[in-house]
C-alpha atoms as a PDB file:
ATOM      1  CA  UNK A   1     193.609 167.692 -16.919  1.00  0.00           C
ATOM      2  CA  UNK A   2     193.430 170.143 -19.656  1.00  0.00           C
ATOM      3  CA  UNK A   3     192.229 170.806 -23.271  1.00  0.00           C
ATOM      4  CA  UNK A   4     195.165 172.115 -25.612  1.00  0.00           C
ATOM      5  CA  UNK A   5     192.910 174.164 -29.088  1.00  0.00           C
ATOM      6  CA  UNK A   6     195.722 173.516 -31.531  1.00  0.00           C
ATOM      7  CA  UNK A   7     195.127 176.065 -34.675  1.00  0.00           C
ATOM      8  CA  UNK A   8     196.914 175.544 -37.851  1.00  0.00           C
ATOM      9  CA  UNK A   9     196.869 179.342 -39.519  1.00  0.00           C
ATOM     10  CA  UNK A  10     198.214 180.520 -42.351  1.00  0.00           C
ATOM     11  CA  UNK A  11     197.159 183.230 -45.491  1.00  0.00           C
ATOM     12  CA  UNK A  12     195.988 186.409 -43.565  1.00  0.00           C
ATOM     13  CA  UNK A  13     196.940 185.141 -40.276  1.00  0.00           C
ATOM     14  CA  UNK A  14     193.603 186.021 -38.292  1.00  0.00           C
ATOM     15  CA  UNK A  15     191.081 183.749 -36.814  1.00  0.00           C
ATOM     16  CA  UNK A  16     188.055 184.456 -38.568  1.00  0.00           C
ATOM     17  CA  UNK A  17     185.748 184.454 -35.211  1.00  0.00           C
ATOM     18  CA  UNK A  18     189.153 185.708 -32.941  1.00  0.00           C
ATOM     19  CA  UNK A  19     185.848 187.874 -30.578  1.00  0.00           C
ATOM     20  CA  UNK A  20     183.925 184.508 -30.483  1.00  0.00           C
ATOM     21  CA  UNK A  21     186.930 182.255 -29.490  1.00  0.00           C
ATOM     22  CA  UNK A  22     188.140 184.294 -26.441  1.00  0.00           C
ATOM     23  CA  UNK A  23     184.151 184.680 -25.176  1.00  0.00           C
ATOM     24  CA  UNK A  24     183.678 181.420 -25.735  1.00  0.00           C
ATOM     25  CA  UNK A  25     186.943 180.329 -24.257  1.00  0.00           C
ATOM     26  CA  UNK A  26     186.922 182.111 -21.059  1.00  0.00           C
ATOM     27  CA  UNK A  27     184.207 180.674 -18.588  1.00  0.00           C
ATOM     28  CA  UNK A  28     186.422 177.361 -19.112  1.00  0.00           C
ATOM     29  CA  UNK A  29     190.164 178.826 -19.144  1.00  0.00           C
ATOM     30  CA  UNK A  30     191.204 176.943 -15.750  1.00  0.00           C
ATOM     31  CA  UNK A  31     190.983 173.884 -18.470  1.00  0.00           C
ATOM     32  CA  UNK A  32     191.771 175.404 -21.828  1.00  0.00           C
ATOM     33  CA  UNK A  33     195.131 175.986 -23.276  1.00  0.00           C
ATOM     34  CA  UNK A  34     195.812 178.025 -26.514  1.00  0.00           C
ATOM     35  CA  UNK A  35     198.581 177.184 -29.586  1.00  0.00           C
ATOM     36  CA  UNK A  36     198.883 178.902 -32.688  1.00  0.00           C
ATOM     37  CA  UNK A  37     201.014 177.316 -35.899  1.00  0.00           C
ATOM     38  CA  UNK A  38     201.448 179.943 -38.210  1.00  0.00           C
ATOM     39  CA  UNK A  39     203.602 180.427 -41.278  1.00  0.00           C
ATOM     40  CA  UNK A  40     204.985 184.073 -40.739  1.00  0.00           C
ATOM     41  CA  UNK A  41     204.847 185.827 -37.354  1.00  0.00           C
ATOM     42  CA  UNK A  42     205.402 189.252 -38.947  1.00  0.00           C
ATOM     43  CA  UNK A  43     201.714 188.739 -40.507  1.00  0.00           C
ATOM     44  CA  UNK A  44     200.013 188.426 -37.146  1.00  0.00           C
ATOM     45  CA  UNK A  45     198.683 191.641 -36.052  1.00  0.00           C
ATOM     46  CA  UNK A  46     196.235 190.411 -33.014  1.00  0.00           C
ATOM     47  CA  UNK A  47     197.907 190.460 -29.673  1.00  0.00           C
ATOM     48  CA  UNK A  48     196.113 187.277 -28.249  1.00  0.00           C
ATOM     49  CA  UNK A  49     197.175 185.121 -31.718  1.00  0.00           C
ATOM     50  CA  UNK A  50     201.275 186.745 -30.889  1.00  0.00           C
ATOM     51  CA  UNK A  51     200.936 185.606 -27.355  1.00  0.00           C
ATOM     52  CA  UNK A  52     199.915 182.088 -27.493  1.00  0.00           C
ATOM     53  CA  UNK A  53     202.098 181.443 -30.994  1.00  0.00           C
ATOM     54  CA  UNK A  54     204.385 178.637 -30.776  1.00  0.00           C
ATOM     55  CA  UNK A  55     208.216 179.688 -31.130  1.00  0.00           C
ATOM     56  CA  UNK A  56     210.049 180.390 -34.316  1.00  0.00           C
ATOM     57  CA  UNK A  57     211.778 176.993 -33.975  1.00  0.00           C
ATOM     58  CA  UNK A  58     208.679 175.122 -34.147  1.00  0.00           C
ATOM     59  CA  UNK A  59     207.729 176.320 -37.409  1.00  0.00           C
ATOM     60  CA  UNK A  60     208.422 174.185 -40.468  1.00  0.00           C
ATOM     61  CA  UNK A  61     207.346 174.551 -44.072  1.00  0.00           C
ATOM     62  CA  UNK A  62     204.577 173.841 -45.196  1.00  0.00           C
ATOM     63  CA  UNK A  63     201.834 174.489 -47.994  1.00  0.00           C
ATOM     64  CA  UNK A  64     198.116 173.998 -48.685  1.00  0.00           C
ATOM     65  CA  UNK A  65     198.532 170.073 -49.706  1.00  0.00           C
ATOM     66  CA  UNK A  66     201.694 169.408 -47.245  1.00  0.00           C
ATOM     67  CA  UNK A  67     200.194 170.122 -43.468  1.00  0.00           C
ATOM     68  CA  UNK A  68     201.465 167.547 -41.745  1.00  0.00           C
ATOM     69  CA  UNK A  69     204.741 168.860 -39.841  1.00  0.00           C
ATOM     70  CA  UNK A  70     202.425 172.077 -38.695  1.00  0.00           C
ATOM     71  CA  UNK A  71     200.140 169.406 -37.380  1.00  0.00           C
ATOM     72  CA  UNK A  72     203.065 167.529 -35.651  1.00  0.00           C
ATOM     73  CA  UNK A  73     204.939 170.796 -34.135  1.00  0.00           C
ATOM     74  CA  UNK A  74     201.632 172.115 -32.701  1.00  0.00           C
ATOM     75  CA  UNK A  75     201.313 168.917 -31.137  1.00  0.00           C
ATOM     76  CA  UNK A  76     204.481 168.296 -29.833  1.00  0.00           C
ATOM     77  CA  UNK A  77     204.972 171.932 -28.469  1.00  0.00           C
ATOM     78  CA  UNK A  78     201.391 171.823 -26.870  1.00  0.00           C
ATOM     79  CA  UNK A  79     202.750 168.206 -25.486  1.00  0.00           C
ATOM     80  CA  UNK A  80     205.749 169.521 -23.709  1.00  0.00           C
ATOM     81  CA  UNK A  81     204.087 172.649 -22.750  1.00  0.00           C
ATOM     82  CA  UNK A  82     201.716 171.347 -20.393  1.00  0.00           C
ATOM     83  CA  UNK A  83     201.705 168.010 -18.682  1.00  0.00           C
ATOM     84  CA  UNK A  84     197.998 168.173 -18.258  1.00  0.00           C
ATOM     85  CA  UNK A  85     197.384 168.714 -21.461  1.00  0.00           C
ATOM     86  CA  UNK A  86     194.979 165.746 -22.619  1.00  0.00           C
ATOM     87  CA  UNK A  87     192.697 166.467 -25.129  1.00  0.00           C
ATOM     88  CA  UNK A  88     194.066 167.998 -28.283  1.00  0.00           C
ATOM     89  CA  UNK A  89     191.660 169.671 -30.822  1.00  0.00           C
ATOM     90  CA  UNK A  90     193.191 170.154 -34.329  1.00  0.00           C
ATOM     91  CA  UNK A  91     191.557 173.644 -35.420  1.00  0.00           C
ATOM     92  CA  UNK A  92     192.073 176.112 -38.381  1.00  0.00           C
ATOM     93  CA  UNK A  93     191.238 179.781 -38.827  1.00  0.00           C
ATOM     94  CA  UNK A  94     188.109 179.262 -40.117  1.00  0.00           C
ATOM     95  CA  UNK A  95     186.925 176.799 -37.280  1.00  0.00           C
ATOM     96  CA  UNK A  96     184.353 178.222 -34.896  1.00  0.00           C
ATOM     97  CA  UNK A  97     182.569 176.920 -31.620  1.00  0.00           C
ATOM     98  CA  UNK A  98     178.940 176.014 -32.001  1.00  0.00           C
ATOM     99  CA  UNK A  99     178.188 174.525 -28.544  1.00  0.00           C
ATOM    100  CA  UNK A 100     177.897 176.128 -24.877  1.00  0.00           C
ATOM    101  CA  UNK A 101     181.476 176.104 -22.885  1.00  0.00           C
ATOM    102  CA  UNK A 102     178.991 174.075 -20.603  1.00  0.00           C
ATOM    103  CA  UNK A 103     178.563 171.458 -23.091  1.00  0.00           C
ATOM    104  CA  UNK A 104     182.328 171.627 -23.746  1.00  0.00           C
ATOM    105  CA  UNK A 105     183.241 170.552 -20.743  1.00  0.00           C
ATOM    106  CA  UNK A 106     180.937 167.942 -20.233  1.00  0.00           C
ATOM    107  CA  UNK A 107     182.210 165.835 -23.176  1.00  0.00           C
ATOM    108  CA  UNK A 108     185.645 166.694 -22.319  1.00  0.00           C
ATOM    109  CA  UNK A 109     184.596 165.110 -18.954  1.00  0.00           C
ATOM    110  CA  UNK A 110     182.808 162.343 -20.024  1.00  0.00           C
ATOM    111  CA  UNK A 111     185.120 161.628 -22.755  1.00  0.00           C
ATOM    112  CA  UNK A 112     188.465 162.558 -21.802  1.00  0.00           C
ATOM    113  CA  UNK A 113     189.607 158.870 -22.197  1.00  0.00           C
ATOM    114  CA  UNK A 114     188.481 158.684 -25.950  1.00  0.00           C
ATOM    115  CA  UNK A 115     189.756 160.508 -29.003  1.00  0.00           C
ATOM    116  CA  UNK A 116     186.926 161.073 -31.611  1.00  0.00           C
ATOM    117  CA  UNK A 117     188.180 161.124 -35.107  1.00  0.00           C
ATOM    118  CA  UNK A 118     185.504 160.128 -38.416  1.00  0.00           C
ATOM    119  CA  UNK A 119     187.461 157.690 -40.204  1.00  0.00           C
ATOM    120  CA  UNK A 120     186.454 155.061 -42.613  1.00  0.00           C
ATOM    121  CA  UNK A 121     188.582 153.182 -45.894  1.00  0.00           C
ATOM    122  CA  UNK A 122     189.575 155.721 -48.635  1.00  0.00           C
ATOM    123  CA  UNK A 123     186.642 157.068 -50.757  1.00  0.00           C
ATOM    124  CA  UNK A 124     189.277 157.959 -53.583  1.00  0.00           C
ATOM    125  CA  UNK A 125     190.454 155.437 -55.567  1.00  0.00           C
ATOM    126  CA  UNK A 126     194.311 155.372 -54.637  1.00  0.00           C
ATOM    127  CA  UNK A 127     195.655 153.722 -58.155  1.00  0.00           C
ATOM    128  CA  UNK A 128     194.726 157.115 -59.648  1.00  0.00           C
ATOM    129  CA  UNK A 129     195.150 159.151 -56.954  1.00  0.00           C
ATOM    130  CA  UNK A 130     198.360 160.233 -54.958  1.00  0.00           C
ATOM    131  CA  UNK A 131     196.365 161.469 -52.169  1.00  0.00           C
ATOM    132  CA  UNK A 132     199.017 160.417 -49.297  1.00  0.00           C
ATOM    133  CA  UNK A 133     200.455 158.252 -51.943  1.00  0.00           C
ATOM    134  CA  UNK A 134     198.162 154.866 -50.648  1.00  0.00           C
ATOM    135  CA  UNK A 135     198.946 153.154 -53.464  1.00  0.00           C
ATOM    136  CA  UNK A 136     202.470 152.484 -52.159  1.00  0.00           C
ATOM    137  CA  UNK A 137     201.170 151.052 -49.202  1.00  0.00           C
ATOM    138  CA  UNK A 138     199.233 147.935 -48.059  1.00  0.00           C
ATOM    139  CA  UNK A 139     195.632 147.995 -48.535  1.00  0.00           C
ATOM    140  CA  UNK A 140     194.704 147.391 -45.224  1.00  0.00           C
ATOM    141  CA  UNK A 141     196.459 150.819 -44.796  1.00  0.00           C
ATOM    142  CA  UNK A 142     194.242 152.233 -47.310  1.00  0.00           C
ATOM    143  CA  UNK A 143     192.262 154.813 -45.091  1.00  0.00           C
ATOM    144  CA  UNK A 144     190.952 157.990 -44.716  1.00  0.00           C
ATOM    145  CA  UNK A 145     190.395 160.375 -41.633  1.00  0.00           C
ATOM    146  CA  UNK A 146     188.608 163.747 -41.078  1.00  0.00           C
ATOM    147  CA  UNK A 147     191.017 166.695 -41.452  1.00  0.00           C
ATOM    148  CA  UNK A 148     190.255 167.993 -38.340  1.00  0.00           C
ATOM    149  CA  UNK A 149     189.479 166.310 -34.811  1.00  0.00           C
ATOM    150  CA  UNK A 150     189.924 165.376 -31.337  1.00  0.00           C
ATOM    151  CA  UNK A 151     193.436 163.486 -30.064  1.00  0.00           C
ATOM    152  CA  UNK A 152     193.763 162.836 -26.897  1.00  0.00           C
ATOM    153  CA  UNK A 153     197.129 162.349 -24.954  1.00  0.00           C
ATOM    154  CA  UNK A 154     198.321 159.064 -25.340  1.00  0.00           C
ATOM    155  CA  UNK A 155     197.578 159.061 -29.332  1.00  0.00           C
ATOM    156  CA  UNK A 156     199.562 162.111 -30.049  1.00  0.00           C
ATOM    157  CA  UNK A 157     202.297 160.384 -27.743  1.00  0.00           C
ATOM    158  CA  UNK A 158     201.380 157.001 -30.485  1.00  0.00           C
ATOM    159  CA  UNK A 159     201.401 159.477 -33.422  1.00  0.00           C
ATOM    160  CA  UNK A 160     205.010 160.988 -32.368  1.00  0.00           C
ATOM    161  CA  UNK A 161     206.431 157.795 -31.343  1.00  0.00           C
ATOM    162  CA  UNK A 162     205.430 156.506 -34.981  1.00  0.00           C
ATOM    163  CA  UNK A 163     206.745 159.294 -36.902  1.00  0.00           C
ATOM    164  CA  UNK A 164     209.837 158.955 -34.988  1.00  0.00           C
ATOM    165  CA  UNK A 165     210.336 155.373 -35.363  1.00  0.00           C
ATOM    166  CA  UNK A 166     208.827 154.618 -38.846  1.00  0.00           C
ATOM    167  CA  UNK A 167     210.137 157.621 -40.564  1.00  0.00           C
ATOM    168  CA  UNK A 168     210.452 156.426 -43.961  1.00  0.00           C
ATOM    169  CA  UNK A 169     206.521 155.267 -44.009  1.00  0.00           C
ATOM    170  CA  UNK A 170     206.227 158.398 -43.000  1.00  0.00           C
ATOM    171  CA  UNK A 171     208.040 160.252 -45.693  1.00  0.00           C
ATOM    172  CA  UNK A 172     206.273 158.575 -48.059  1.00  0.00           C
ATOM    173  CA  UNK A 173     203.117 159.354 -46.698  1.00  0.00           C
ATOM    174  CA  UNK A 174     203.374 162.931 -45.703  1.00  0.00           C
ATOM    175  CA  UNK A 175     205.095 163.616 -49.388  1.00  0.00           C
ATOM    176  CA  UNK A 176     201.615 162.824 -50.744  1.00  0.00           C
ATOM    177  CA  UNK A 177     198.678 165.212 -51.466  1.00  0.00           C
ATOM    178  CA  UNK A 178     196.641 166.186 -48.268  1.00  0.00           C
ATOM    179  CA  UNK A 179     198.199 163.273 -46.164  1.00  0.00           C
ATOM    180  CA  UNK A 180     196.167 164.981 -43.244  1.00  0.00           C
ATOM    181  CA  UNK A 181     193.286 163.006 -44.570  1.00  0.00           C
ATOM    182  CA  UNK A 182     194.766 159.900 -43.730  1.00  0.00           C
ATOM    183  CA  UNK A 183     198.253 159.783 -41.605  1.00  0.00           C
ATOM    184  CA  UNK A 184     196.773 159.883 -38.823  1.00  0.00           C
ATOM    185  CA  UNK A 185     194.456 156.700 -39.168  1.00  0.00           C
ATOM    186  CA  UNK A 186     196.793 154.754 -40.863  1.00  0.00           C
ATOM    187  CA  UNK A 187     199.301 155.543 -37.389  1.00  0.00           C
ATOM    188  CA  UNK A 188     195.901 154.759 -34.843  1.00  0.00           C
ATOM    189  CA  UNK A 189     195.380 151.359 -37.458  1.00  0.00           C
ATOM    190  CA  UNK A 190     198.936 150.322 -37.046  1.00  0.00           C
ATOM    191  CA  UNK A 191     198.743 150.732 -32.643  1.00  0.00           C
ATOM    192  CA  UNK A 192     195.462 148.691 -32.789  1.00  0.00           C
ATOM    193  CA  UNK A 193     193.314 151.890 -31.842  1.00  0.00           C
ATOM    194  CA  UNK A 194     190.299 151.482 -34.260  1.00  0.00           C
ATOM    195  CA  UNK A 195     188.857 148.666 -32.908  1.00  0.00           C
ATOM    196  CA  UNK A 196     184.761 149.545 -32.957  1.00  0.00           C
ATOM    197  CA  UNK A 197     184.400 149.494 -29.255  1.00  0.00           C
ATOM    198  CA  UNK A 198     188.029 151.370 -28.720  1.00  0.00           C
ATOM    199  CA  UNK A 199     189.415 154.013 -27.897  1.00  0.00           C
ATOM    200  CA  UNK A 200     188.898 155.826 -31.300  1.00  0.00           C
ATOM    201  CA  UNK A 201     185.252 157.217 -31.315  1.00  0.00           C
ATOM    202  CA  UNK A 202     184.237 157.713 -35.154  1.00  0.00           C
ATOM    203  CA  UNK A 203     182.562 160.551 -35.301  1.00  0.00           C
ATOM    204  CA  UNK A 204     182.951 164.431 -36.495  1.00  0.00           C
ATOM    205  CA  UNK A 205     183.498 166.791 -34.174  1.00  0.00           C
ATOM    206  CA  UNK A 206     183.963 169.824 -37.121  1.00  0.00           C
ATOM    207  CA  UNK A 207     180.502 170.555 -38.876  1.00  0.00           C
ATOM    208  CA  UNK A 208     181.596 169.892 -42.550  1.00  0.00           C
ATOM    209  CA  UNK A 209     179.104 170.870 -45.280  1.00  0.00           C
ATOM    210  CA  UNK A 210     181.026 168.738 -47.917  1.00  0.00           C
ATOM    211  CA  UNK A 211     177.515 168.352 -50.463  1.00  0.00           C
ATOM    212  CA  UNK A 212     178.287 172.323 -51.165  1.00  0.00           C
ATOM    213  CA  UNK A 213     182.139 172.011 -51.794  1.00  0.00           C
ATOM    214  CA  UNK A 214     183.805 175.119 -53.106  1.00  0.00           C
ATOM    215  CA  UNK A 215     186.936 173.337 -54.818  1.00  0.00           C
ATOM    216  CA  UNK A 216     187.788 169.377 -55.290  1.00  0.00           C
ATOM    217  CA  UNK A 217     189.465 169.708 -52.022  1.00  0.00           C
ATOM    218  CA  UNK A 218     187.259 172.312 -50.266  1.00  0.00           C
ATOM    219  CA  UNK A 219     184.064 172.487 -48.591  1.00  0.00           C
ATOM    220  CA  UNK A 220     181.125 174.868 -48.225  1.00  0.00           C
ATOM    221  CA  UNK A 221     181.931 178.162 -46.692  1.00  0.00           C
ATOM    222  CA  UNK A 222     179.203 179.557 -44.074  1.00  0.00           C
ATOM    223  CA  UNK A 223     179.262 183.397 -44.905  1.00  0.00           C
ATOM    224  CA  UNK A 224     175.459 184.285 -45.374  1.00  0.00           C
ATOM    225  CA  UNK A 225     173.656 182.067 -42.387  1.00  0.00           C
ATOM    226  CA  UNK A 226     170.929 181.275 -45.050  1.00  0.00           C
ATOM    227  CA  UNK A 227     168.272 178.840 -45.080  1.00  0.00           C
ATOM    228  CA  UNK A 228     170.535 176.317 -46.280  1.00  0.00           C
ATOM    229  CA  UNK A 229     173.429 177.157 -43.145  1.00  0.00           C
ATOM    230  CA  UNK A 230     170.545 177.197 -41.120  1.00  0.00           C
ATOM    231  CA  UNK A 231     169.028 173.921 -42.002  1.00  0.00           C
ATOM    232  CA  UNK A 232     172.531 172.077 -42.278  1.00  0.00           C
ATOM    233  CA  UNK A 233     173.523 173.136 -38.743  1.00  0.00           C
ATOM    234  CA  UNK A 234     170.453 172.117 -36.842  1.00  0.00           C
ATOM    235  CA  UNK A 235     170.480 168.959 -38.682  1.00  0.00           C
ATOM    236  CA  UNK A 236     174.113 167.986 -37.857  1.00  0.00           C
ATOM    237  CA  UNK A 237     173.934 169.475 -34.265  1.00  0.00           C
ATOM    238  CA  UNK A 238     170.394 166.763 -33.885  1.00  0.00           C
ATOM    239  CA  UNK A 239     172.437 163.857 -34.907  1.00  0.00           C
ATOM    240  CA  UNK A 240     175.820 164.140 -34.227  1.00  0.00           C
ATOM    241  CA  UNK A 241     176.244 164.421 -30.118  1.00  0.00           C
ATOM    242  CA  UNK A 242     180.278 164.952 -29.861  1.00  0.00           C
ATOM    243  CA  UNK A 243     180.132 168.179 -32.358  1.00  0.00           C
ATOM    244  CA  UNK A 244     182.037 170.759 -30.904  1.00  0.00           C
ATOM    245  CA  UNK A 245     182.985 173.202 -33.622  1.00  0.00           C
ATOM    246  CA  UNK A 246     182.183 174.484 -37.522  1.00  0.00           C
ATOM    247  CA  UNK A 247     184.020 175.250 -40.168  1.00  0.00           C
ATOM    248  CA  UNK A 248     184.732 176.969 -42.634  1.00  0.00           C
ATOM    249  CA  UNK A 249     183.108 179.829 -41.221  1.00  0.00           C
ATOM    250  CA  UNK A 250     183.829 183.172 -42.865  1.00  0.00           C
ATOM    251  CA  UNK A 251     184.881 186.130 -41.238  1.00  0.00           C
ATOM    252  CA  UNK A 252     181.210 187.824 -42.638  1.00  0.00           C
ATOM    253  CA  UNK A 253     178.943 185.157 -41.475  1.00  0.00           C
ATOM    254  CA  UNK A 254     176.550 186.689 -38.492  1.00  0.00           C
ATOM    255  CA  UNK A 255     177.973 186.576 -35.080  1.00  0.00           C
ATOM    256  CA  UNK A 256     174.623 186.970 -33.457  1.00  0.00           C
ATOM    257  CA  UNK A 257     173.977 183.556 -35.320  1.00  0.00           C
ATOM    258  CA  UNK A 258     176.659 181.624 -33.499  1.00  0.00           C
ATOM    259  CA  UNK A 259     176.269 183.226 -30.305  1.00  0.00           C
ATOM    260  CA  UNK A 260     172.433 182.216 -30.693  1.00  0.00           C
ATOM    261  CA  UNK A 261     173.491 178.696 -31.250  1.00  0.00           C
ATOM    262  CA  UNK A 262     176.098 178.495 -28.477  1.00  0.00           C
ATOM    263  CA  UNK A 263     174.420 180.221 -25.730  1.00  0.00           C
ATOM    264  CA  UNK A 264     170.451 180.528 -26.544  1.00  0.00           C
ATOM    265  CA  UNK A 265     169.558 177.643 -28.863  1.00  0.00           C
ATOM    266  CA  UNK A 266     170.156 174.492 -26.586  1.00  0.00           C
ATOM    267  CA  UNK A 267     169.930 176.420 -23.180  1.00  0.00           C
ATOM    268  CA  UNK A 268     166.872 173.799 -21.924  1.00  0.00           C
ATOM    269  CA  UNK A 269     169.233 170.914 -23.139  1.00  0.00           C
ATOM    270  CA  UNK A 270     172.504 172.441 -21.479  1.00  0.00           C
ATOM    271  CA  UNK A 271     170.986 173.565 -18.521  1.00  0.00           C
ATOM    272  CA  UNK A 272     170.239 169.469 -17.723  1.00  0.00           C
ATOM    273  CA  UNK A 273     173.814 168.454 -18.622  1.00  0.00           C
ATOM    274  CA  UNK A 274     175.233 167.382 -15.055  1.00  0.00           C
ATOM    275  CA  UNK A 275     178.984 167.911 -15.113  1.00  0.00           C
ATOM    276  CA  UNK A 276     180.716 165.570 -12.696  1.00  0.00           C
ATOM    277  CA  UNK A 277     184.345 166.033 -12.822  1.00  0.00           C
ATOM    278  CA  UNK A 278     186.509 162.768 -12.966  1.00  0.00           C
ATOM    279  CA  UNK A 279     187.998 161.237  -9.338  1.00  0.00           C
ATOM    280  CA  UNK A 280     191.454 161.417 -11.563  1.00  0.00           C
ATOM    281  CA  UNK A 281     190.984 165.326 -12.440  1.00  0.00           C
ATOM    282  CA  UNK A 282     190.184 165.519  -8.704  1.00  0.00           C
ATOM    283  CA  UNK A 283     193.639 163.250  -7.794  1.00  0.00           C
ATOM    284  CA  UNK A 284     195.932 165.350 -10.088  1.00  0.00           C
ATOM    285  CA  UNK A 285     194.800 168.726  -8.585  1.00  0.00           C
ATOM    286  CA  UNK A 286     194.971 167.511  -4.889  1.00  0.00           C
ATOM    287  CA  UNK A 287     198.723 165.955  -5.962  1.00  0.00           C
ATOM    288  CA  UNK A 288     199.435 169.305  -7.869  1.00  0.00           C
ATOM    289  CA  UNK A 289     198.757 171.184  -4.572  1.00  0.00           C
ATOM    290  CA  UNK A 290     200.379 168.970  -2.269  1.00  0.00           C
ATOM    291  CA  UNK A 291     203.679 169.201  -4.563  1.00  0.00           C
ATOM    292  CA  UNK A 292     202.602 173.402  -5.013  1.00  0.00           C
ATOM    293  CA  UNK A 293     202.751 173.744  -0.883  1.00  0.00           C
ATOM    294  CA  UNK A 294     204.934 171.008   0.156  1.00  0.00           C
ATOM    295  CA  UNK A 295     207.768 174.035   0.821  1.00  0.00           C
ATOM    296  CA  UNK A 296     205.484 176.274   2.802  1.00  0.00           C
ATOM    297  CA  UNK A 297     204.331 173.002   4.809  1.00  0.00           C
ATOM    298  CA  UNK A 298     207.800 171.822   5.156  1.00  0.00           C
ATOM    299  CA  UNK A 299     208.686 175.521   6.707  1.00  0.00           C
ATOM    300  CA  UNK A 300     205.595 175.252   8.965  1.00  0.00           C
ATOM    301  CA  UNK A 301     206.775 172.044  10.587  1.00  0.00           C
ATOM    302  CA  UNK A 302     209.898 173.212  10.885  1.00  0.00           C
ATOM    303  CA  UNK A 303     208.917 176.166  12.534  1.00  0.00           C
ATOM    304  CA  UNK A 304     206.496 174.445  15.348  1.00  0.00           C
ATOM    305  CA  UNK A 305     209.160 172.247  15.705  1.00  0.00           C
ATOM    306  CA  UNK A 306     211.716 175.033  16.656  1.00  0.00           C
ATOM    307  CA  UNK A 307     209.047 176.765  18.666  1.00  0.00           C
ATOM    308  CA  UNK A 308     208.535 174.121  20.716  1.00  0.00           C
ATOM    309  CA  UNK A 309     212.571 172.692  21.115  1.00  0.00           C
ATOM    310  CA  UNK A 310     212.924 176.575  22.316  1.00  0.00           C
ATOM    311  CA  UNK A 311     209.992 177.589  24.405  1.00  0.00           C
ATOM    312  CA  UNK A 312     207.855 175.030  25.466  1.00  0.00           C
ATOM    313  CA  UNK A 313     210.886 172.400  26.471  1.00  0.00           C
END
């Protein structure tokens, strides 16, 4: 099984960390598929962004407040892409890793089962709000989900079976304001998923500095790695065991920073991790393989057989 990294990109049409991805990316790349949504191709100028961007006819349009077909393409293309996809992670151009590839993998191991999404009832008051137009809904439906997160396979199969099927609740969603912040726990409410002992593990996996927001809508932007960064990172990284990545990270904010986090800071704590694949990661490859050299074996057979019908009888 495999990890699709699903980035939604638009505006310059760079990752901000593109050196730190692929680095980070590459002692796990026998698990680790790459998608790219973008707005215009003929803004992408790095080679790696060109060669894992998703085809012109997945590309709808979108704008800052109306995200929701980008995440739903990306999603769907990364679906159909790769069967072994099972673990999608929703990322943007300004997300960056902040934990060892070791460390990666282990949750992806331990968790693969699970999709970890924060969610929680709407901290906006929807009667004076239109975000994702809730107040043409039910109450119950009245929630709110972190932007950005961890799907795994059978809720983006729940999430495109419901937009398929329920397409005017839908519509009238999506049509609201940043109806990323809550689609996508109103569709896990609806299949049942949010029980607190289910399936839905509600947590962040983005470090979000929303007490420093840089717009209504916006939050802090790491750029300096200052004593405030410094102290908000190590605090959320202490408490918060399925973080995975940061944001928004600016293109200026110190490399040697995150690498220091990723492969230094937690070394004692990573080295301990033991990671014990799953017997059904260990079933699909020995299935792959069979079905991979099932022709030459056939052949083989075949050819003993003959060899023996014509020299040995």
């Amino acid at each position: 099984m495999k990890i699709a990294l699903c980035f939604i990109i638009s505006y310059d049409h760079i990752l901000n960390k593109e050196k730190i991805w692929k680095e980070w990316i590459e002692p796990n790349k026998d698990i680790i598929n790459v998608y790219f949504y973008y707005k215009d191709f003929n803004k992408i100028k790095s080679q790696w962004i060109r060669d894992h961007a998703l085809p012109p006819n997945y590309i709808c349009k979108t704008d800052y407040a109306h995200v929701i077909p980008a995440y739903l393409s990306v999603m769907r293309f990364a679906l159909t892409q790769d069967n072994e996809n099972n673990w999608f992670c929703m990322l943007t151009d300004s997300c960056c890793p902040i934990i060892s590839p070791k460390r990666f993998r282990y949750l992806f191991y331990t968790y693969y089962k699970k999709s970890i999404m924060s969610w929680k009832p709407a901290w906006w008051n929807p009667a004076f709000c239109n975000r994702a137009n809730l107040h043409l809904l039910p109450k119950e439906l009245h929630l709110g989900n972190d932007p950005w997160f961890v799907v795994n396979k059978e809720h983006v199969l729940q999430i495109l079976t419901f937009v398929n099927n329920k397409r005017d609740v839908t519509k009238t969603i999506s049509s609201g304001n940043i109806a990323n912040e809550s689609l996508f726990a109103i569709i896990l409410y609806c299949y049942r998923q949010l029980d607190l002992k289910g399936p839905v593990i509600s947590a962040s996996t983005h470090l979000t500095d929303w007490t420093r927001m840089t717009s209504p809508t916006s939050p802090h932007i790491f750029k300096e790695a200052d004593e405030k960064d410094i102290k908000f990172i190590d605090s959320e990284l202490n408490k918060n065991k399925y973080a995975m990545f940061i944001r928004k990270v600016a293109p200026e904010f110190p490399n040697d920073i995150i690498r220091e986090y990723i492969y230094e800071k937690y070394i004692e704590e990573d080295n301990k991790l033991v990671l014990k694949e799953p017997n059904i990661f260990i079933y699909n490859k020995f299935k792959r393989n069979v079905y991979y050299y099932s022709p030459y074996m056939v052949i083989v057979i075949i050819s003993c057989f003959l060899y023996s019908y014509l020299y040995l009888i």
